[in-house]
PDB file of N, CA and C in Angstrom:
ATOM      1  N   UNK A   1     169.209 -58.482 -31.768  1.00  0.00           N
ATOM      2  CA  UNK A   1     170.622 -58.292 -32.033  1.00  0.00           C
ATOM      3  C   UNK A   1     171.267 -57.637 -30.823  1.00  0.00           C
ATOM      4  N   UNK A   2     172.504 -58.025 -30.041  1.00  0.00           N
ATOM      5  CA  UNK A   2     173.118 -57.549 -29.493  1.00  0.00           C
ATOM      6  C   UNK A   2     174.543 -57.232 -29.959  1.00  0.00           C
ATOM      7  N   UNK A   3     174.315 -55.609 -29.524  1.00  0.00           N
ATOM      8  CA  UNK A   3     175.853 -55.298 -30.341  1.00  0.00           C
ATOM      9  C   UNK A   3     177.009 -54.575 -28.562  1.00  0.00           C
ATOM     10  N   UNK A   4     176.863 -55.836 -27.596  1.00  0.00           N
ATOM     11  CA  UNK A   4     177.948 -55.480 -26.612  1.00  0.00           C
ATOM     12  C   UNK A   4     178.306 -54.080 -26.275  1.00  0.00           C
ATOM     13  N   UNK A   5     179.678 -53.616 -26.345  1.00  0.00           N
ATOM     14  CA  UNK A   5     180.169 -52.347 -26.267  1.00  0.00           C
ATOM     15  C   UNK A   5     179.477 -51.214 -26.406  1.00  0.00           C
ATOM     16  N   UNK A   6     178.896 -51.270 -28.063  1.00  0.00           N
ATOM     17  CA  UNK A   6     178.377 -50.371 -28.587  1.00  0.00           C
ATOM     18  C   UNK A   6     177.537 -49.720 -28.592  1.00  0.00           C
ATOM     19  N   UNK A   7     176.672 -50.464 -27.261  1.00  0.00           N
ATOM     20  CA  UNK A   7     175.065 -50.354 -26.784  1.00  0.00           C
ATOM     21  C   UNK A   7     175.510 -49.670 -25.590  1.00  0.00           C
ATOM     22  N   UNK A   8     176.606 -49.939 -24.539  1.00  0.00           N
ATOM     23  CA  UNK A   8     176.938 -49.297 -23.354  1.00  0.00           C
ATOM     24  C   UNK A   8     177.255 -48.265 -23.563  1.00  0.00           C
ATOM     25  N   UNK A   9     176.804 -46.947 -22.448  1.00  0.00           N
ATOM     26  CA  UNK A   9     177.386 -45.899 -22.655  1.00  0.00           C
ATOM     27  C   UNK A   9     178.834 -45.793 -21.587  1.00  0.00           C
ATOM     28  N   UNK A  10     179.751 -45.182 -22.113  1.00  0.00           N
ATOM     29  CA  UNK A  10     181.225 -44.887 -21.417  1.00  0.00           C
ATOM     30  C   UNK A  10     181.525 -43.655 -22.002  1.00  0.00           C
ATOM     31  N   UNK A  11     182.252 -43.046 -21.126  1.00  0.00           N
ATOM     32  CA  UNK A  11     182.729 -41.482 -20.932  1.00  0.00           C
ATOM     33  C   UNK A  11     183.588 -41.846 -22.502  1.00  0.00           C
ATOM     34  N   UNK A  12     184.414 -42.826 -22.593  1.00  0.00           N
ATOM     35  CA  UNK A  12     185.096 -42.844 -24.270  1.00  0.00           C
ATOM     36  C   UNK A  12     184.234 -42.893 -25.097  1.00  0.00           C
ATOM     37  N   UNK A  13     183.071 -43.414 -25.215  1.00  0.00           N
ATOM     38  CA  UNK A  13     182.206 -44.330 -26.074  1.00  0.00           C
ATOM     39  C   UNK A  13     181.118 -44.084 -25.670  1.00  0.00           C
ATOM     40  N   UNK A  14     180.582 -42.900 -26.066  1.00  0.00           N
ATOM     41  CA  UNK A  14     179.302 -42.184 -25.387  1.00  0.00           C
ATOM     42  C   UNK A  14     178.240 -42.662 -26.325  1.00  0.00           C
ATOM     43  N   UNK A  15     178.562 -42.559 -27.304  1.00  0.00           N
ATOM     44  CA  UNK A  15     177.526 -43.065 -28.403  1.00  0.00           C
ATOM     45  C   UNK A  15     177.067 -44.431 -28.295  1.00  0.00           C
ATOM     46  N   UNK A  16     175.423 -44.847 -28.658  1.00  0.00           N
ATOM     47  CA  UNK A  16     174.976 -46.094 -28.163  1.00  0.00           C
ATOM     48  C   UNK A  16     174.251 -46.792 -29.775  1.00  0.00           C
ATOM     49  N   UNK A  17     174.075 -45.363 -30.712  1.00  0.00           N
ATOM     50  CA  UNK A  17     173.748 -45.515 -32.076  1.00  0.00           C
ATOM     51  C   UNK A  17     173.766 -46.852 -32.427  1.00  0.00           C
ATOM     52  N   UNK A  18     172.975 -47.930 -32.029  1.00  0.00           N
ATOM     53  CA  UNK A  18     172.930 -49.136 -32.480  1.00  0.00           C
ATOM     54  C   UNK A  18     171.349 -49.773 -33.263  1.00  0.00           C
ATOM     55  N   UNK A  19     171.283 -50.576 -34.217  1.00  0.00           N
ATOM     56  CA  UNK A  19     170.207 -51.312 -35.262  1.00  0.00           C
ATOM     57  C   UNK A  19     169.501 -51.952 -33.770  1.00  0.00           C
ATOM     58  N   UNK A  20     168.725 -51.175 -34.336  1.00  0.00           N
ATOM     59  CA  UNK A  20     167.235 -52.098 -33.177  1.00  0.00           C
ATOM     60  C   UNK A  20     165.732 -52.401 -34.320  1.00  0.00           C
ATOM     61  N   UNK A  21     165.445 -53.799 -34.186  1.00  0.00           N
ATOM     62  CA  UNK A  21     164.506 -54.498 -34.718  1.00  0.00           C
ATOM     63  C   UNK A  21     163.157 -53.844 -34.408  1.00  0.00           C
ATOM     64  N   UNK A  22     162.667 -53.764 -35.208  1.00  0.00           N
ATOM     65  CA  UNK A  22     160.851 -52.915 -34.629  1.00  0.00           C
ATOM     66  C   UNK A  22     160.147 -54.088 -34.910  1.00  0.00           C
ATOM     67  N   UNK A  23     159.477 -54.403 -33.399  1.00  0.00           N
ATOM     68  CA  UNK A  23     158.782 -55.657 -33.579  1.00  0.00           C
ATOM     69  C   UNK A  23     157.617 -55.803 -33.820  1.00  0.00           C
ATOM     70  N   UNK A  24     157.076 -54.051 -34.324  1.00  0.00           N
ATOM     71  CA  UNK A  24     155.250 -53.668 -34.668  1.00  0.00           C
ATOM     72  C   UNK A  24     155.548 -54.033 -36.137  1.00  0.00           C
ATOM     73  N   UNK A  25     156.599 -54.053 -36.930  1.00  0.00           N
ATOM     74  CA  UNK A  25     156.920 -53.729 -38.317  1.00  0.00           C
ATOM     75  C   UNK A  25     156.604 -55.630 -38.702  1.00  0.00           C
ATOM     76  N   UNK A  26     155.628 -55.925 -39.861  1.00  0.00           N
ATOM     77  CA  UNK A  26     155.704 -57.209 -40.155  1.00  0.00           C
ATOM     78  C   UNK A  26     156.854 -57.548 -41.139  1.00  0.00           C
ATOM     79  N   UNK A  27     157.383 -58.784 -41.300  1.00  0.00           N
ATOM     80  CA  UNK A  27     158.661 -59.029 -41.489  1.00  0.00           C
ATOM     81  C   UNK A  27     158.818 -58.832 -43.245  1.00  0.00           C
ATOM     82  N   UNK A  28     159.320 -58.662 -43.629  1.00  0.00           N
ATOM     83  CA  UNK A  28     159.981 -58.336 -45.101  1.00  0.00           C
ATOM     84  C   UNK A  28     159.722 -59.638 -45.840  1.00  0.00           C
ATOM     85  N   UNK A  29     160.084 -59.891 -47.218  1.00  0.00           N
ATOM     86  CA  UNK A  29     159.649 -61.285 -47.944  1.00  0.00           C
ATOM     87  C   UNK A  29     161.061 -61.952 -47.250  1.00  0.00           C
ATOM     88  N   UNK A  30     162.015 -61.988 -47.103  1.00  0.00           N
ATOM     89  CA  UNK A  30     163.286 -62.527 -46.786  1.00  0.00           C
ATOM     90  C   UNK A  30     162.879 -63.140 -45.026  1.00  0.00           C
ATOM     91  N   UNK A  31     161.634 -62.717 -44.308  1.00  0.00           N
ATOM     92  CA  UNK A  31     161.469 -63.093 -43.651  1.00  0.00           C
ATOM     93  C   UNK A  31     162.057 -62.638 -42.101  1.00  0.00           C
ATOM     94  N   UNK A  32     162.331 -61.116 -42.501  1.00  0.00           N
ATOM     95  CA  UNK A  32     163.865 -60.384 -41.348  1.00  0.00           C
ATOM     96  C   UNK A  32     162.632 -59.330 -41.041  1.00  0.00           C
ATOM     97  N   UNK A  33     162.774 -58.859 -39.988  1.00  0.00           N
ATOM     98  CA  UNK A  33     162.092 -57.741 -38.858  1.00  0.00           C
ATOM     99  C   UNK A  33     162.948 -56.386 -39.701  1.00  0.00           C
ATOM    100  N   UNK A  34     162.377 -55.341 -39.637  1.00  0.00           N
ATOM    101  CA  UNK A  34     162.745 -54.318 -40.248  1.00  0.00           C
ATOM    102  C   UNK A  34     163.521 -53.920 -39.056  1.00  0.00           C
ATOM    103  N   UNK A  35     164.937 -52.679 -39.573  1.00  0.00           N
ATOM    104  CA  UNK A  35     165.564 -52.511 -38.555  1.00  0.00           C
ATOM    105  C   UNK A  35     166.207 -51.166 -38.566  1.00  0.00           C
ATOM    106  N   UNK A  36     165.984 -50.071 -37.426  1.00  0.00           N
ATOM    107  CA  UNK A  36     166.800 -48.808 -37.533  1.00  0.00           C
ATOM    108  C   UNK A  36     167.415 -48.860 -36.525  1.00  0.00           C
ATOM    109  N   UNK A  37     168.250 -47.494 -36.955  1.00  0.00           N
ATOM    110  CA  UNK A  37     169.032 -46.660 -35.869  1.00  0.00           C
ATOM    111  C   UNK A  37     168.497 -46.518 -34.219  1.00  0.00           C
ATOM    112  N   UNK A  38     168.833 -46.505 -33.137  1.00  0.00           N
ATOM    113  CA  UNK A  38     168.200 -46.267 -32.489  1.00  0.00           C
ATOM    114  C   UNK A  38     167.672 -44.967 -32.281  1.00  0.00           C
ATOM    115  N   UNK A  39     169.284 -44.197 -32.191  1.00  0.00           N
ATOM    116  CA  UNK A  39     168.495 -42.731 -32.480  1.00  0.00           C
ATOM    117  C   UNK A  39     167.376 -42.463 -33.597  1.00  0.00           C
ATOM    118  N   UNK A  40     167.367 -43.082 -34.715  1.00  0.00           N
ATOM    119  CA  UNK A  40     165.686 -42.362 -35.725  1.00  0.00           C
ATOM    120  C   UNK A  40     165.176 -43.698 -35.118  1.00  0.00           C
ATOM    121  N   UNK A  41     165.100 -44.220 -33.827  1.00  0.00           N
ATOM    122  CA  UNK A  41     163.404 -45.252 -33.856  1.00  0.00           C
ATOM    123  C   UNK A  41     162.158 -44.516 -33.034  1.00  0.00           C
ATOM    124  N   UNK A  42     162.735 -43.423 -32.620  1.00  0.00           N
ATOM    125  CA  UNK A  42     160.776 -43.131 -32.381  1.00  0.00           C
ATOM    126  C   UNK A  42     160.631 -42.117 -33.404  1.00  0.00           C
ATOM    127  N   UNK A  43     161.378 -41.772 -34.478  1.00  0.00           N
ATOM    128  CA  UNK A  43     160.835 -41.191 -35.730  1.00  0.00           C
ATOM    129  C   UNK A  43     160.252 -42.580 -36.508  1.00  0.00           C
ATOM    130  N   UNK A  44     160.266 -43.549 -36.839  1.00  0.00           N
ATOM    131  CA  UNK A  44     160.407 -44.221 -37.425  1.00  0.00           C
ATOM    132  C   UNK A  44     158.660 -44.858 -36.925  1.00  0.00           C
ATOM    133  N   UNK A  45     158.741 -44.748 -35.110  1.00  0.00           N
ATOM    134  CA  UNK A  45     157.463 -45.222 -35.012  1.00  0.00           C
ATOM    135  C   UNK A  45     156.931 -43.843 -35.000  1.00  0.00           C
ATOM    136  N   UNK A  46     156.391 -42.993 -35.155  1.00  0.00           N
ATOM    137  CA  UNK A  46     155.746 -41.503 -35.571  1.00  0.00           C
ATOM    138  C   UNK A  46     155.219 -42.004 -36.552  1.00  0.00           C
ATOM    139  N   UNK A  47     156.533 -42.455 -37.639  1.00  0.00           N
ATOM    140  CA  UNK A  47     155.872 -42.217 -39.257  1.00  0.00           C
ATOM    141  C   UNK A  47     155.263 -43.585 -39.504  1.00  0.00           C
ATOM    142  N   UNK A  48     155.126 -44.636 -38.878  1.00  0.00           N
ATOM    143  CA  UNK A  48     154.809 -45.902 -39.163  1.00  0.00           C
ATOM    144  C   UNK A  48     153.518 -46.296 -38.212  1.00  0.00           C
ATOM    145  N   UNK A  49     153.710 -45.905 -36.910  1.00  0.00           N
ATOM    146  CA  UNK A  49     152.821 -46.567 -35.882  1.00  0.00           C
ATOM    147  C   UNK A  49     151.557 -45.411 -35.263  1.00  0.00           C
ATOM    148  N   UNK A  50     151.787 -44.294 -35.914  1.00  0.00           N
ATOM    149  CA  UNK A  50     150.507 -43.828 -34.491  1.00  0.00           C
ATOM    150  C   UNK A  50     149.591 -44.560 -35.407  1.00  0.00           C
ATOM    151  N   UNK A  51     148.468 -44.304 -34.053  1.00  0.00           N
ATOM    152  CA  UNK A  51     147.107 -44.868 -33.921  1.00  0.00           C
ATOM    153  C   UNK A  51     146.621 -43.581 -34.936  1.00  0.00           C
ATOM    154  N   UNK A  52     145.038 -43.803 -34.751  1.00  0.00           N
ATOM    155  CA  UNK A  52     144.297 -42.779 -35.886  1.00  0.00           C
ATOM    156  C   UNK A  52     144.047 -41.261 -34.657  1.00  0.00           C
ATOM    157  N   UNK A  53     144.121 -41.921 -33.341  1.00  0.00           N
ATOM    158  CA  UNK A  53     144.215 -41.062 -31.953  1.00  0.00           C
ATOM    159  C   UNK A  53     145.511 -40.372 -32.082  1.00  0.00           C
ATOM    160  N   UNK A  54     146.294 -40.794 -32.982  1.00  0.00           N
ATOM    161  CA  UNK A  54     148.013 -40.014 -32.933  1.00  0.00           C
ATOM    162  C   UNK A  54     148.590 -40.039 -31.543  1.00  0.00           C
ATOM    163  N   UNK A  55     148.372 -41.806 -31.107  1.00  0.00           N
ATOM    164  CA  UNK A  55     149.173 -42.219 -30.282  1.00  0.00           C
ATOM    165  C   UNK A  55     149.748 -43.427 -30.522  1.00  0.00           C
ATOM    166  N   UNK A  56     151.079 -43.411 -30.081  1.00  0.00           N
ATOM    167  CA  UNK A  56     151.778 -44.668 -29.904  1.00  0.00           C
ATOM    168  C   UNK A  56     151.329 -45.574 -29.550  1.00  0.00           C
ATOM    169  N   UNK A  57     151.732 -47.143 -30.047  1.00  0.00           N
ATOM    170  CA  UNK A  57     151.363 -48.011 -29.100  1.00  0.00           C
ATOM    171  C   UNK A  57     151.600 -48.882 -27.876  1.00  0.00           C
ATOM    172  N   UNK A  58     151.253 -49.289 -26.886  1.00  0.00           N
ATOM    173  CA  UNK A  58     151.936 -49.829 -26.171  1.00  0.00           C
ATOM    174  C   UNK A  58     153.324 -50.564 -26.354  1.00  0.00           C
ATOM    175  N   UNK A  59     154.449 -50.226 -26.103  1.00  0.00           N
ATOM    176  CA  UNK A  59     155.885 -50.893 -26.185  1.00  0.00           C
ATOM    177  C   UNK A  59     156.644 -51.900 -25.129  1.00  0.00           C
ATOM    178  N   UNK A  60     156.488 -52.920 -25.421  1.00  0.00           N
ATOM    179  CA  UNK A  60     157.781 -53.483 -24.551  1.00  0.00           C
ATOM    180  C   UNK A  60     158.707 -52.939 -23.361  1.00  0.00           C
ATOM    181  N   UNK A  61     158.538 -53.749 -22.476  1.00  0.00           N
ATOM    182  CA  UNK A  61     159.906 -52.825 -21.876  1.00  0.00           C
ATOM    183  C   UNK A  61     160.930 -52.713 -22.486  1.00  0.00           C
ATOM    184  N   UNK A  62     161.244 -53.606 -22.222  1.00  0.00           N
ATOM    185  CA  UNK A  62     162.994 -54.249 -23.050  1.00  0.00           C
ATOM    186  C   UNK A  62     163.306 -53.412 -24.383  1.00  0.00           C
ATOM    187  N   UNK A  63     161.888 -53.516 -25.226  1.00  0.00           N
ATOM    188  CA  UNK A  63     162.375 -52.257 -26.275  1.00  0.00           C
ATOM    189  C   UNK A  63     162.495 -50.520 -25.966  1.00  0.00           C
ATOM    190  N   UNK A  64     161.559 -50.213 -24.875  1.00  0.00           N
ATOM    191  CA  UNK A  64     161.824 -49.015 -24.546  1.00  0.00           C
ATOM    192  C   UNK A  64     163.189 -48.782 -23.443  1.00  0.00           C
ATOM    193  N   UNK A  65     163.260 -49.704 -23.118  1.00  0.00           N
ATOM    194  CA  UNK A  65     164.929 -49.698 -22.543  1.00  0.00           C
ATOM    195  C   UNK A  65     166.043 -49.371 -22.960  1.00  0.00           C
ATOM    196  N   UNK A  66     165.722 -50.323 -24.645  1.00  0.00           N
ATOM    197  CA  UNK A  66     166.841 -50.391 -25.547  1.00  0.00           C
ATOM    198  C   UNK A  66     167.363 -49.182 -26.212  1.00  0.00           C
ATOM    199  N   UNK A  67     165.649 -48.226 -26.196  1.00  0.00           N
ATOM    200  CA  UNK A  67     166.015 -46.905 -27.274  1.00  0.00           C
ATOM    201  C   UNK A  67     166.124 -46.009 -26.576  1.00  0.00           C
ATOM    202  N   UNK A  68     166.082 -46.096 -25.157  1.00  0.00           N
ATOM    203  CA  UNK A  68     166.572 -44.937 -24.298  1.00  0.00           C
ATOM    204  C   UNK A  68     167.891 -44.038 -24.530  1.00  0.00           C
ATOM    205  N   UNK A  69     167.629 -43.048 -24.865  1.00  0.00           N
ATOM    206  CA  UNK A  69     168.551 -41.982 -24.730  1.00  0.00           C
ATOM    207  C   UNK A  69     168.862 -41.296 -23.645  1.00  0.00           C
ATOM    208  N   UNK A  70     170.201 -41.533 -22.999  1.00  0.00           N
ATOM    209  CA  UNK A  70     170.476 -40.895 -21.452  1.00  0.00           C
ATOM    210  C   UNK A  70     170.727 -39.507 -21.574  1.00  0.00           C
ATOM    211  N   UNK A  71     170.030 -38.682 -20.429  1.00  0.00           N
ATOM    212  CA  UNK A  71     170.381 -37.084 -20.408  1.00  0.00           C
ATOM    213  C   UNK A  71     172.212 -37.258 -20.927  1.00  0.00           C
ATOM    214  N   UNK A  72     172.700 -38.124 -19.813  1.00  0.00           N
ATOM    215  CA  UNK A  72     174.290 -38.113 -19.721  1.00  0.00           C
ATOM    216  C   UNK A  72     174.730 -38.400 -21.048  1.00  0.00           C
ATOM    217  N   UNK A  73     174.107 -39.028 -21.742  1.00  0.00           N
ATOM    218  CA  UNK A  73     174.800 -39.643 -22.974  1.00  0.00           C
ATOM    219  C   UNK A  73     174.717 -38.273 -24.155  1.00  0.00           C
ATOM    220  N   UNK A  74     173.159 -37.735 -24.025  1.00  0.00           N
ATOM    221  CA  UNK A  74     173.502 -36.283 -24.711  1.00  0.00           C
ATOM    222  C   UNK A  74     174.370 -35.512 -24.588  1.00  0.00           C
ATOM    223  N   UNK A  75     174.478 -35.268 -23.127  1.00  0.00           N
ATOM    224  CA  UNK A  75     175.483 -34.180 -22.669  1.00  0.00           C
ATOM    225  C   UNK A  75     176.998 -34.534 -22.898  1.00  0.00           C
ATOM    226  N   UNK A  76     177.083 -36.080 -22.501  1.00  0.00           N
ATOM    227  CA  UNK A  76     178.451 -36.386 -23.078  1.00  0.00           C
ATOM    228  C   UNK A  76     179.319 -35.914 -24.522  1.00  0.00           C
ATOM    229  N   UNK A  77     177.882 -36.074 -25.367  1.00  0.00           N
ATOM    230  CA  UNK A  77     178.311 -35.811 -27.040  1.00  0.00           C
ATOM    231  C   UNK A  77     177.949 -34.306 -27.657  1.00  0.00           C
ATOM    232  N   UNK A  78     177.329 -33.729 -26.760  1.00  0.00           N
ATOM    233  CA  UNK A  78     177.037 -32.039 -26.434  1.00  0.00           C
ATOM    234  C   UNK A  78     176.109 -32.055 -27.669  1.00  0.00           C
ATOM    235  N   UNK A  79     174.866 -32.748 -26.857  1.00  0.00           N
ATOM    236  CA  UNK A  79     173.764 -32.328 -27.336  1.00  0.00           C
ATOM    237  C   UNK A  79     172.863 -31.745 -26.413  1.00  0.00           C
ATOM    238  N   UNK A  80     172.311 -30.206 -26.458  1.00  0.00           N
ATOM    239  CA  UNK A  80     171.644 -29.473 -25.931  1.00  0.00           C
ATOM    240  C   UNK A  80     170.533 -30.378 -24.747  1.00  0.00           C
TER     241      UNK A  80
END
């Protein structure tokens, strides 16, 4: 899913809070990829994906791209 604007960060529009598909998650009976927030997706892989090592698993670029949270984008919305 691409949601344009809403994914860019801008000094107006600091927030990037957009539905990102988890592509470790197998698909639902409807046949759809499960889908969060970006901000709760590495809670989401915590509570779903570690290993029995209580590690993550290897990710995508493109998905770790996607859920990047910028220092700037915190600071923009004055988060510590």
């Amino acid at each position: 899913m691409k949601y344009g604007p809403a994914s860019k960060f801008s000094t107006n529009r600091p927030c990037t809070n957009v539905p990102v598909n988890c592509p470790m998650c197998p698909l639902d009976a409807k046949g759809r990829k499960k889908t969060f927030w970006k901000y709760n997706f590495i809670v989401h892989m915590v509570d779903a994906h570690l290993s029995e090592r209580n590690e993550l698993p290897m990710l995508p670029l493109e998905l770790m791209v996607t859920t990047h949270i910028s220092k700037r984008e915190e600071q923009q919305m004055g988060i510590p």
